[in-house]
PDB file of N, CA and C in Angstrom:
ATOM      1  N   UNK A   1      12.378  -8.324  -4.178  1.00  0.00           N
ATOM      2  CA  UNK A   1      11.894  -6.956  -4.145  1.00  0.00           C
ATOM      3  C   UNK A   1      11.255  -6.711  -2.782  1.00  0.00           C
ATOM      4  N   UNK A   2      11.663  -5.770  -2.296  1.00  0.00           N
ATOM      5  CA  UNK A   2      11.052  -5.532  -0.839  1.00  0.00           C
ATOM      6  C   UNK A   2       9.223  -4.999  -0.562  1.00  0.00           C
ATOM      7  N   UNK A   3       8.819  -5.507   0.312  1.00  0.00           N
ATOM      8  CA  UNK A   3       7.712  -5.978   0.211  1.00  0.00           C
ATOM      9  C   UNK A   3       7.005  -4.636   1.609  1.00  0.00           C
ATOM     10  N   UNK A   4       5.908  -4.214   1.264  1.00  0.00           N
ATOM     11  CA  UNK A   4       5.390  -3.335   2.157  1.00  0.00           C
ATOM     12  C   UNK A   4       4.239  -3.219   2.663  1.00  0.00           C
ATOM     13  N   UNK A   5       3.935  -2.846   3.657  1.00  0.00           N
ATOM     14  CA  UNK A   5       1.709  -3.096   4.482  1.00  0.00           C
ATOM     15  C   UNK A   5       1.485  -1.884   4.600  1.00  0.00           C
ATOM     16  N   UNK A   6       0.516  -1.278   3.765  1.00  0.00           N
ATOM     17  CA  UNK A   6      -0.135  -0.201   4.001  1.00  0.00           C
ATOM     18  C   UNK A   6      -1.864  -0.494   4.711  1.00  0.00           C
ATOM     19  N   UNK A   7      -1.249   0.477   4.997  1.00  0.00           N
ATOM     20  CA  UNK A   7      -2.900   0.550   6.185  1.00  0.00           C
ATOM     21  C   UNK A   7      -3.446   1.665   5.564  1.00  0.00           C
ATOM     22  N   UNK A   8      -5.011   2.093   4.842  1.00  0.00           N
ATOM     23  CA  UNK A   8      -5.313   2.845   4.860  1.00  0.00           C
ATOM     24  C   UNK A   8      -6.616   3.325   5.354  1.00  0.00           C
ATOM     25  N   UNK A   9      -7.077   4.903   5.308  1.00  0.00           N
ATOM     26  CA  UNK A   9      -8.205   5.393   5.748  1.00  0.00           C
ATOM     27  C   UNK A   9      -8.752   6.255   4.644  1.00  0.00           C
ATOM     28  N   UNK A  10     -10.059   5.813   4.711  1.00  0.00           N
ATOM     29  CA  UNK A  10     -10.877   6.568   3.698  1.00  0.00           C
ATOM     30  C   UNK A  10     -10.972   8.097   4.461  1.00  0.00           C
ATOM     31  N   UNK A  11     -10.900   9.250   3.638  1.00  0.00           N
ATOM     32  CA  UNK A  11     -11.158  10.354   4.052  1.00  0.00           C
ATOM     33  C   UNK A  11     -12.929  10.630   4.010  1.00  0.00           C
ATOM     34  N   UNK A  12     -13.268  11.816   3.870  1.00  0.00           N
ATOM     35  CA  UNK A  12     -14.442  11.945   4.064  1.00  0.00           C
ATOM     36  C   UNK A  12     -15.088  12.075   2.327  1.00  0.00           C
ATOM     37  N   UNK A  13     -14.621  12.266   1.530  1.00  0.00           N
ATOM     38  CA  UNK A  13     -14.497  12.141   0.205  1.00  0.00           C
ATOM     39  C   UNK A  13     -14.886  10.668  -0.534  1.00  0.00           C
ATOM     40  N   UNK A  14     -13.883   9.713   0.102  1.00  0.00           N
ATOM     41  CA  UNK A  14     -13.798   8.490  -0.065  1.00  0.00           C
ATOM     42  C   UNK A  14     -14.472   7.786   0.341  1.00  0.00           C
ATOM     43  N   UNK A  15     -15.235   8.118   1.549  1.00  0.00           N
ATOM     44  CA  UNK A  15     -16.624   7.325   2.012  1.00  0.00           C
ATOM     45  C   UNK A  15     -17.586   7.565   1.394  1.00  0.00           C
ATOM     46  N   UNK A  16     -17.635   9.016   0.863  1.00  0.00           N
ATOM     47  CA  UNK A  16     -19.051   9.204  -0.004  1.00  0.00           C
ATOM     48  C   UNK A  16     -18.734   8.303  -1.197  1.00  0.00           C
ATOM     49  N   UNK A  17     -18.350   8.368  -1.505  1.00  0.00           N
ATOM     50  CA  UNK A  17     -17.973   7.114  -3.265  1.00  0.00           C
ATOM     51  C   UNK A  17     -17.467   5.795  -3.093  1.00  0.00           C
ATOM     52  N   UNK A  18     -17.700   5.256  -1.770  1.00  0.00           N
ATOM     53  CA  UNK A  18     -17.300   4.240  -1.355  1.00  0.00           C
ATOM     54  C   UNK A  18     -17.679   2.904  -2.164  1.00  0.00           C
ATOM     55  N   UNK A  19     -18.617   3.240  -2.878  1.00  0.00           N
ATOM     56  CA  UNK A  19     -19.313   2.307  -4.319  1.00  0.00           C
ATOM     57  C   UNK A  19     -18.078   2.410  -5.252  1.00  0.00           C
ATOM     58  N   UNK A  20     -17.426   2.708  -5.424  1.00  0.00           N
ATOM     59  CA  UNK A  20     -16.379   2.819  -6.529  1.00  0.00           C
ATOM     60  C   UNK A  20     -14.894   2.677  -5.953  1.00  0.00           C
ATOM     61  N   UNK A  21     -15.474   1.904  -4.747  1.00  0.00           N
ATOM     62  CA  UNK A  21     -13.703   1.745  -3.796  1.00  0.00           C
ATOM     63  C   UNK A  21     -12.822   0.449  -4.653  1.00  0.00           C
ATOM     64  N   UNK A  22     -13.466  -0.338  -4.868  1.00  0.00           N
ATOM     65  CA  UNK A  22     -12.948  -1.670  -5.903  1.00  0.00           C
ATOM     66  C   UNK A  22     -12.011  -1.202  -7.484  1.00  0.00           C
ATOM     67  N   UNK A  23     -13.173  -0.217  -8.448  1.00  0.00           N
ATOM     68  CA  UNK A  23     -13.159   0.324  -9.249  1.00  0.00           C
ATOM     69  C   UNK A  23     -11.792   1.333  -9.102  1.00  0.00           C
ATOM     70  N   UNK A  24     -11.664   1.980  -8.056  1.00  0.00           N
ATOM     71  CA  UNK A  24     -10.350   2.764  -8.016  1.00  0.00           C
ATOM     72  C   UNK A  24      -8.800   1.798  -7.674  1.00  0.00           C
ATOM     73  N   UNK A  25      -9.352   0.647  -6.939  1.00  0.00           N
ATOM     74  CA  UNK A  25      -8.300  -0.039  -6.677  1.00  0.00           C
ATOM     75  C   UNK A  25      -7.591  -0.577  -7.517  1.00  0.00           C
ATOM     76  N   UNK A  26      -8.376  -0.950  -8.531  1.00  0.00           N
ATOM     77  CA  UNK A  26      -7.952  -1.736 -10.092  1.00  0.00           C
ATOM     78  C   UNK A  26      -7.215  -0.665 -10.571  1.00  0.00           C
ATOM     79  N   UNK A  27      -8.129   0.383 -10.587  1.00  0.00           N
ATOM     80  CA  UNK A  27      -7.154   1.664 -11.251  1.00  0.00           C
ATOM     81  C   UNK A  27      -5.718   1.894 -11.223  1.00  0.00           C
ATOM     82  N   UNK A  28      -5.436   1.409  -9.579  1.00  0.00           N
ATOM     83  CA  UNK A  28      -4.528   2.311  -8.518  1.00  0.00           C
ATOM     84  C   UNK A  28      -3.334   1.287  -9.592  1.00  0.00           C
ATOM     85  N   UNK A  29      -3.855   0.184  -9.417  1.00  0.00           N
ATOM     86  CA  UNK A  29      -3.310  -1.449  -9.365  1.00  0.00           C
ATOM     87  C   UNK A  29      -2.644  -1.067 -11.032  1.00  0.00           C
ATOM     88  N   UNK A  30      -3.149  -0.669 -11.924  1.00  0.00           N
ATOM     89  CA  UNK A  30      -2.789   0.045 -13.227  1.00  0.00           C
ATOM     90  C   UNK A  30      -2.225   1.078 -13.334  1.00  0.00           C
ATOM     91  N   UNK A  31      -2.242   1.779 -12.668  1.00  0.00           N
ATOM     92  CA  UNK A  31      -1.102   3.331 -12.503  1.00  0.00           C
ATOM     93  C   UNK A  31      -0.042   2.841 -11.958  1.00  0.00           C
ATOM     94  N   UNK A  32      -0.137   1.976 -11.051  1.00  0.00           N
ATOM     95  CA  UNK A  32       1.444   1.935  -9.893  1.00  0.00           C
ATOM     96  C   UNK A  32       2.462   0.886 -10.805  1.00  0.00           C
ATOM     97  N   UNK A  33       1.894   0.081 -11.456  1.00  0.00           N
ATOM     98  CA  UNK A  33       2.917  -1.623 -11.822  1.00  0.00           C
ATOM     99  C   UNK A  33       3.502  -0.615 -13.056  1.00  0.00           C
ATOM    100  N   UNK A  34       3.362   0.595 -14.041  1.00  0.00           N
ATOM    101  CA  UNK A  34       4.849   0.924 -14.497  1.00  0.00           C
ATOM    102  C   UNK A  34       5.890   1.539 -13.939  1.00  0.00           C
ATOM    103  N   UNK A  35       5.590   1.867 -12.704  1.00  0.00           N
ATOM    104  CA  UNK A  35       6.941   2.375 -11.764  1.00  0.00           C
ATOM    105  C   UNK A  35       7.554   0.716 -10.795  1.00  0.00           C
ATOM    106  N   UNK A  36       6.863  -0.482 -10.936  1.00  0.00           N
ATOM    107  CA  UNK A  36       7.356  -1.541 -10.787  1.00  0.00           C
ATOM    108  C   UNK A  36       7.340  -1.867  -9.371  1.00  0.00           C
ATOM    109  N   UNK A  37       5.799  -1.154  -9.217  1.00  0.00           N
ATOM    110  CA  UNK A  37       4.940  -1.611  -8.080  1.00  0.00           C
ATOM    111  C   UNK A  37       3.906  -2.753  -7.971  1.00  0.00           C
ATOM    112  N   UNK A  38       3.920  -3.598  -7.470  1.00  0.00           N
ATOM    113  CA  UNK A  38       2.539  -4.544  -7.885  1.00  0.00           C
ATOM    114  C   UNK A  38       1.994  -4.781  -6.211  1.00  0.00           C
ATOM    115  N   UNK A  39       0.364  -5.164  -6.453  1.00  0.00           N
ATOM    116  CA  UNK A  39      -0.060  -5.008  -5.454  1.00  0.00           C
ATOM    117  C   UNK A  39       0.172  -6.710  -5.098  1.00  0.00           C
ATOM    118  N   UNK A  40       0.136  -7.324  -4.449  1.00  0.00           N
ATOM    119  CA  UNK A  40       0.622  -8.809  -3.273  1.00  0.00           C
ATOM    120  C   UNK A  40      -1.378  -8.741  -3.016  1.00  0.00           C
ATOM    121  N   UNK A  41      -1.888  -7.864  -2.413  1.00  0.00           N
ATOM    122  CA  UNK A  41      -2.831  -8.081  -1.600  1.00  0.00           C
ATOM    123  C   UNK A  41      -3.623  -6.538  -1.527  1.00  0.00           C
ATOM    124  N   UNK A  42      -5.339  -7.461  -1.472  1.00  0.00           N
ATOM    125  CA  UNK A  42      -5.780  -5.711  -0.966  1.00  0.00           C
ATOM    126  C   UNK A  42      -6.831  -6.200  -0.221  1.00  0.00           C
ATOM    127  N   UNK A  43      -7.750  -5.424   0.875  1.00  0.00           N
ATOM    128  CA  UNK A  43      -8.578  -6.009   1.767  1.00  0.00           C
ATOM    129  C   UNK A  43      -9.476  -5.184   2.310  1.00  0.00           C
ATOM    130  N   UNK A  44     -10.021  -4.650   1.988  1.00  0.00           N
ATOM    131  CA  UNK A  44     -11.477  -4.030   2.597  1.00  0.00           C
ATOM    132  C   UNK A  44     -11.819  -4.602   4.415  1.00  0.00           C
ATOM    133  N   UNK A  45     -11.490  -4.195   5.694  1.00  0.00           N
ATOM    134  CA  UNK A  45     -11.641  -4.306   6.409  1.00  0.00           C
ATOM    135  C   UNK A  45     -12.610  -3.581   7.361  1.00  0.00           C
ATOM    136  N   UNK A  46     -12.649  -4.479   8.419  1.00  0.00           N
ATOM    137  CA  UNK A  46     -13.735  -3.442   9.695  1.00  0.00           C
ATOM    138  C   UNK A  46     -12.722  -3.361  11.024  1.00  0.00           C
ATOM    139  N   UNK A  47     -13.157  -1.873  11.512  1.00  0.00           N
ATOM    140  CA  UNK A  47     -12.370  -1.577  12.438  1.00  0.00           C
ATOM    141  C   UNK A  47     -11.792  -0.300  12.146  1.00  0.00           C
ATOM    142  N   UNK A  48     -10.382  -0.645  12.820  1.00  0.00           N
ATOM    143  CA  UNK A  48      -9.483   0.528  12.662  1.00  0.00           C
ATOM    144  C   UNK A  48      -8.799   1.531  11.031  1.00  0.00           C
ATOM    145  N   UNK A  49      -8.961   0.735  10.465  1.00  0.00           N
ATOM    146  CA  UNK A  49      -8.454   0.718   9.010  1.00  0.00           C
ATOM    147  C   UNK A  49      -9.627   0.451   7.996  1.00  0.00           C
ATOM    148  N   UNK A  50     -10.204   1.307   6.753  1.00  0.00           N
ATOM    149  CA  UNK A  50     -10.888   0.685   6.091  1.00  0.00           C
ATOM    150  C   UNK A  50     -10.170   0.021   4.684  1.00  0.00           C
ATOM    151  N   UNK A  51      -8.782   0.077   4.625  1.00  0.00           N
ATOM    152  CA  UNK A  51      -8.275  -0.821   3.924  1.00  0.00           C
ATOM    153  C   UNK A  51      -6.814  -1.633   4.306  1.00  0.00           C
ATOM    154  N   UNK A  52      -6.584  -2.395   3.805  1.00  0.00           N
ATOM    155  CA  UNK A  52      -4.826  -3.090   4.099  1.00  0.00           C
ATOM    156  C   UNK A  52      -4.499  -3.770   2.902  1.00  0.00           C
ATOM    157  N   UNK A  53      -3.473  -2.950   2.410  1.00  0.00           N
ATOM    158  CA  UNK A  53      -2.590  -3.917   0.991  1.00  0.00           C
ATOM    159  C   UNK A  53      -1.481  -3.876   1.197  1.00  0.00           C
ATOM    160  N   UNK A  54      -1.097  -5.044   0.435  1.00  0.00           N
ATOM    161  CA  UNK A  54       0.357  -5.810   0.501  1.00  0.00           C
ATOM    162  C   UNK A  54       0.657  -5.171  -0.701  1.00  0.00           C
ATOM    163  N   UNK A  55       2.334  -4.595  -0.732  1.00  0.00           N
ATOM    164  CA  UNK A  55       2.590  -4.316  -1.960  1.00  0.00           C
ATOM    165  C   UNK A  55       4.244  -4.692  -2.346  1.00  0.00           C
ATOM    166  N   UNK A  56       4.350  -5.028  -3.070  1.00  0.00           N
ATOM    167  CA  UNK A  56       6.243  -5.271  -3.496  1.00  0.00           C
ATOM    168  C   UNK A  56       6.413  -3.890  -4.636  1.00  0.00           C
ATOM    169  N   UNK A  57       7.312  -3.108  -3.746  1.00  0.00           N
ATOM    170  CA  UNK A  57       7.864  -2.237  -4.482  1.00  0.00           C
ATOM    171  C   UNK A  57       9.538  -2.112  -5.283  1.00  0.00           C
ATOM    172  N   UNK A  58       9.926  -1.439  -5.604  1.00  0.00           N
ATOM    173  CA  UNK A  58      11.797  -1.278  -5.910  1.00  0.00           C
ATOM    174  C   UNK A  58      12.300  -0.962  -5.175  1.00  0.00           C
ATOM    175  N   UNK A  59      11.865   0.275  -4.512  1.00  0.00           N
ATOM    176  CA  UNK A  59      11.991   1.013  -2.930  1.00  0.00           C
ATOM    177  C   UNK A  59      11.392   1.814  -2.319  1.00  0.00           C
ATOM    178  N   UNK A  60      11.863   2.175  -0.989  1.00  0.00           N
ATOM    179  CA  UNK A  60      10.596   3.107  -0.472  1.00  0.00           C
ATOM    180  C   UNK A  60      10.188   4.200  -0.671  1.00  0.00           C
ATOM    181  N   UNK A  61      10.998   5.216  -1.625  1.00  0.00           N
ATOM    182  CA  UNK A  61      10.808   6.179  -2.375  1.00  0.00           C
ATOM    183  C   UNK A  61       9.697   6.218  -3.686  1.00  0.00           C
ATOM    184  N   UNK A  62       9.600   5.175  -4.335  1.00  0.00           N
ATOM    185  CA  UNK A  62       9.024   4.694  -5.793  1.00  0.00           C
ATOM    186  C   UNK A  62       7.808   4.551  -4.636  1.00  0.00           C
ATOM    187  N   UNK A  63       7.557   3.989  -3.834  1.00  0.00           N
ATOM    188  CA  UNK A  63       6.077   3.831  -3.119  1.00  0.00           C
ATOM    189  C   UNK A  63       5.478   4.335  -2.462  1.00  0.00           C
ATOM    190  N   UNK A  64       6.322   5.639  -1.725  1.00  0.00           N
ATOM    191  CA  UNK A  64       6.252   6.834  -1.016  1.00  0.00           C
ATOM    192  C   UNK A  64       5.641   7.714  -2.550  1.00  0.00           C
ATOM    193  N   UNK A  65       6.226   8.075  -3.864  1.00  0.00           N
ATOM    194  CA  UNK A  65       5.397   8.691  -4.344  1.00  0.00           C
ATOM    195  C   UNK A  65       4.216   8.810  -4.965  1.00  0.00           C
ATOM    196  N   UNK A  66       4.368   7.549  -5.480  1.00  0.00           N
ATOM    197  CA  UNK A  66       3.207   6.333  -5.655  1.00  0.00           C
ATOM    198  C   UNK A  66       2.098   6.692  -4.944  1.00  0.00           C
ATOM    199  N   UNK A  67       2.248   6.766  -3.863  1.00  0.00           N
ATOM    200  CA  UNK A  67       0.728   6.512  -2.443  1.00  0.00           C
ATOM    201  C   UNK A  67       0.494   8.235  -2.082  1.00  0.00           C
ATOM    202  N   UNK A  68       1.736   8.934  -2.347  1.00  0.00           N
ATOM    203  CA  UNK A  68       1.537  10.438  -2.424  1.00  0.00           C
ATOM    204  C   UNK A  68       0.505  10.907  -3.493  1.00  0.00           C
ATOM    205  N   UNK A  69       0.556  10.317  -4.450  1.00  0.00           N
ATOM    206  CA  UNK A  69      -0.119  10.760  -6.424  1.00  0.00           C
ATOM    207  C   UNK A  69      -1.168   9.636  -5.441  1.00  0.00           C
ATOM    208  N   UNK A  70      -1.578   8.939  -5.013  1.00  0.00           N
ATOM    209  CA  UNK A  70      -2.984   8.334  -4.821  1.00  0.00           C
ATOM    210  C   UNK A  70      -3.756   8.859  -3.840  1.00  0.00           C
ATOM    211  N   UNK A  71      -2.822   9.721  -2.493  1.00  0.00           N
ATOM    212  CA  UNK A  71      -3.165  10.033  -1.527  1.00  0.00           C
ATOM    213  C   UNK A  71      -3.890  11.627  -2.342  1.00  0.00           C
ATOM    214  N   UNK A  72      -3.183  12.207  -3.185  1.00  0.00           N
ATOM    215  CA  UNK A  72      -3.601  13.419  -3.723  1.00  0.00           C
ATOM    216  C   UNK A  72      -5.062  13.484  -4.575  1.00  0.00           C
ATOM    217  N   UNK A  73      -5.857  12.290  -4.840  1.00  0.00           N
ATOM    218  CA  UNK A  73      -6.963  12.228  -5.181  1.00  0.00           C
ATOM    219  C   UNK A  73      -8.118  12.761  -4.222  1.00  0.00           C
ATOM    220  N   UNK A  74      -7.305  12.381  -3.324  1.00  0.00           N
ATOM    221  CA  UNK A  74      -8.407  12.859  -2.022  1.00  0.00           C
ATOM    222  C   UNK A  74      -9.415  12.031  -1.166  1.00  0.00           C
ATOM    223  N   UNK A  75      -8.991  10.365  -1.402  1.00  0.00           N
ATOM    224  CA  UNK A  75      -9.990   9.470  -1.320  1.00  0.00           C
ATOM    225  C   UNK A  75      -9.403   8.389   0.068  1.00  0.00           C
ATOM    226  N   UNK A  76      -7.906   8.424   0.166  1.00  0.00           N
ATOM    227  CA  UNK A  76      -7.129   7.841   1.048  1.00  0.00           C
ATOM    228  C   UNK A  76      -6.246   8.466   1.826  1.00  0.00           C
ATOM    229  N   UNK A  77      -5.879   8.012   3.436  1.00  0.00           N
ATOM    230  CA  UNK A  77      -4.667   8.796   4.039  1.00  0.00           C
ATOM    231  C   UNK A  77      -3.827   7.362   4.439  1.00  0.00           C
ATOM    232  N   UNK A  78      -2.624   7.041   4.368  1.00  0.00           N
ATOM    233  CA  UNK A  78      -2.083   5.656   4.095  1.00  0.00           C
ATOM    234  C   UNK A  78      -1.194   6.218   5.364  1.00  0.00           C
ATOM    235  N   UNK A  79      -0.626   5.004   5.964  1.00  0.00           N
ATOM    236  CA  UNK A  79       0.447   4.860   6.408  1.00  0.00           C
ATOM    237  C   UNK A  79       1.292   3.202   6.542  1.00  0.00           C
ATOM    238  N   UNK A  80       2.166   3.485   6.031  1.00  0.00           N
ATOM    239  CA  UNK A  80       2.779   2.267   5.236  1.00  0.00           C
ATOM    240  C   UNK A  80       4.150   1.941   5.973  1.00  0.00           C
ATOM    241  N   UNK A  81       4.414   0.480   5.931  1.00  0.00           N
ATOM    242  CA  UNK A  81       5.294  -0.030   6.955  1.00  0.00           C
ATOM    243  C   UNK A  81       6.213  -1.409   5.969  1.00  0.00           C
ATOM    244  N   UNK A  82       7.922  -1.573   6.280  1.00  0.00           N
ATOM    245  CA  UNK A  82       8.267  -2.362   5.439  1.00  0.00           C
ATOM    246  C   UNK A  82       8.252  -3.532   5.913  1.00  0.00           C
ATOM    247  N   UNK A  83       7.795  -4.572   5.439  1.00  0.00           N
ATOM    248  CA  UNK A  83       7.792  -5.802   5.834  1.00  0.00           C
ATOM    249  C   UNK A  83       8.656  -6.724   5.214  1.00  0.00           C
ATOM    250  N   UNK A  84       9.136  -7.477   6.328  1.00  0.00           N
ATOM    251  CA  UNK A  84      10.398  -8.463   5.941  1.00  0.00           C
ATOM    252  C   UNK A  84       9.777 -10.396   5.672  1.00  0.00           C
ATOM    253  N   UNK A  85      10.337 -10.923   4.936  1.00  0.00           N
ATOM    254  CA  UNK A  85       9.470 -11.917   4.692  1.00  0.00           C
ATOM    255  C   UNK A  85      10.899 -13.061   5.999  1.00  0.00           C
ATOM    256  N   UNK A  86      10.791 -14.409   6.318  1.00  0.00           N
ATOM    257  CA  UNK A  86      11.637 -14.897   6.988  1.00  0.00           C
ATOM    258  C   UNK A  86      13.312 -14.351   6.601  1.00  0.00           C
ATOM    259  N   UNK A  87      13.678 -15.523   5.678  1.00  0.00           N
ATOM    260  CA  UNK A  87      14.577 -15.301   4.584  1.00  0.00           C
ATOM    261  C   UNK A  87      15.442 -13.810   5.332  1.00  0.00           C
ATOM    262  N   UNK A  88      14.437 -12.539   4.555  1.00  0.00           N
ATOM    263  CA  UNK A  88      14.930 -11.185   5.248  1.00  0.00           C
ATOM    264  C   UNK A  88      15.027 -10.533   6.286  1.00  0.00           C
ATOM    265  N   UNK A  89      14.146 -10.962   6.870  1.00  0.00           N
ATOM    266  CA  UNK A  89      14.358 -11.123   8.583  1.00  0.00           C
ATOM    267  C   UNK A  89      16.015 -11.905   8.657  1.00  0.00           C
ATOM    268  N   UNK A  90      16.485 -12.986   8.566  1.00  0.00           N
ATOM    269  CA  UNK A  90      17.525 -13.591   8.805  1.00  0.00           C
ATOM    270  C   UNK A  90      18.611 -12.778   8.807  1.00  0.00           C
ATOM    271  N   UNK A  91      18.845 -12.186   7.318  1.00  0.00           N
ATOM    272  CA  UNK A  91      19.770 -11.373   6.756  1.00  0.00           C
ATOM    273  C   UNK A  91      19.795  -9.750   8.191  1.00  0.00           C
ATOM    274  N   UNK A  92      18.364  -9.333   8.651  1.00  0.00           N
ATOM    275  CA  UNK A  92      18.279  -8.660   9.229  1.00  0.00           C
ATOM    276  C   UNK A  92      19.382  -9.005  10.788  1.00  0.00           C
ATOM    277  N   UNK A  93      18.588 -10.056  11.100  1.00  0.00           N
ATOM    278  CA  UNK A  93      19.456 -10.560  12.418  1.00  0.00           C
ATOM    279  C   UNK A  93      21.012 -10.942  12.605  1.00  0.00           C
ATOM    280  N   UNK A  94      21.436 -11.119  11.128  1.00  0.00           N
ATOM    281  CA  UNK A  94      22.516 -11.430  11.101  1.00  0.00           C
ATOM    282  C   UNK A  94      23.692 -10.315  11.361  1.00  0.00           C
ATOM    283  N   UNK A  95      23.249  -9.134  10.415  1.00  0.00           N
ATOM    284  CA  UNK A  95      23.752  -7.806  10.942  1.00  0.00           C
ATOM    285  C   UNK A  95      23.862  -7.067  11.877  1.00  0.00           C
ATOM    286  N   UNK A  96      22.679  -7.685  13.053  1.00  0.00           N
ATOM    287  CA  UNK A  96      22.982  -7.443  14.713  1.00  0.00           C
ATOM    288  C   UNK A  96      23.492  -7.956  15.588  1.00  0.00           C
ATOM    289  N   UNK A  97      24.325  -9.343  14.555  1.00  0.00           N
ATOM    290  CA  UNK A  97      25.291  -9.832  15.664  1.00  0.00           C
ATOM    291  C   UNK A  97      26.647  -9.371  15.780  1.00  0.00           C
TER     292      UNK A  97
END
């Protein structure tokens, strides 16, 4: 199942309730796995990003609406990237020869 890195940013919404950032994640983590999303990883960071999760989706559509219905809470602005594990990388390179 293809595998994806979202980077996200708390809006200004999402910092005020930033006590309940865990609490929504579990949530998120329970809404998304019946469209046959599961989260790989999630990470509370400093810096540029105040979050980064790993996610294995079906495709990029199912996770595009997914993060749309999470982005519409008003608490996150995501931008999400597909990541290839070796293995798929290979298959990748092989098609550019």
């Amino acid at each position: 199942m293809p595998s994806y890195i979202t980077l996200m940013n708390w809006t200004d919404q999402g910092v005020k309730s930033f006590r309940e950032s865990v609490d929504r994640a579990d949530a998120a983590e329970v809404v998304l796995s019946p469209a046959g999303i599961t989260f790989k990883d999630i990470y509370w960071t400093v810096g540029a990003y105040d979050l980064v999760a790993t996610f294995e989706a079906p495709d990029e559509e199912t996770l595009a609406a997914a993060l749309l219905a999470l982005a519409a809470q008003g608490n996150l602005r995501t931008t999400t990237m597909r990541a290839f594990t070796a293995e798929e990388m290979k298959g990748v390179i092989a098609k550019a020869t």
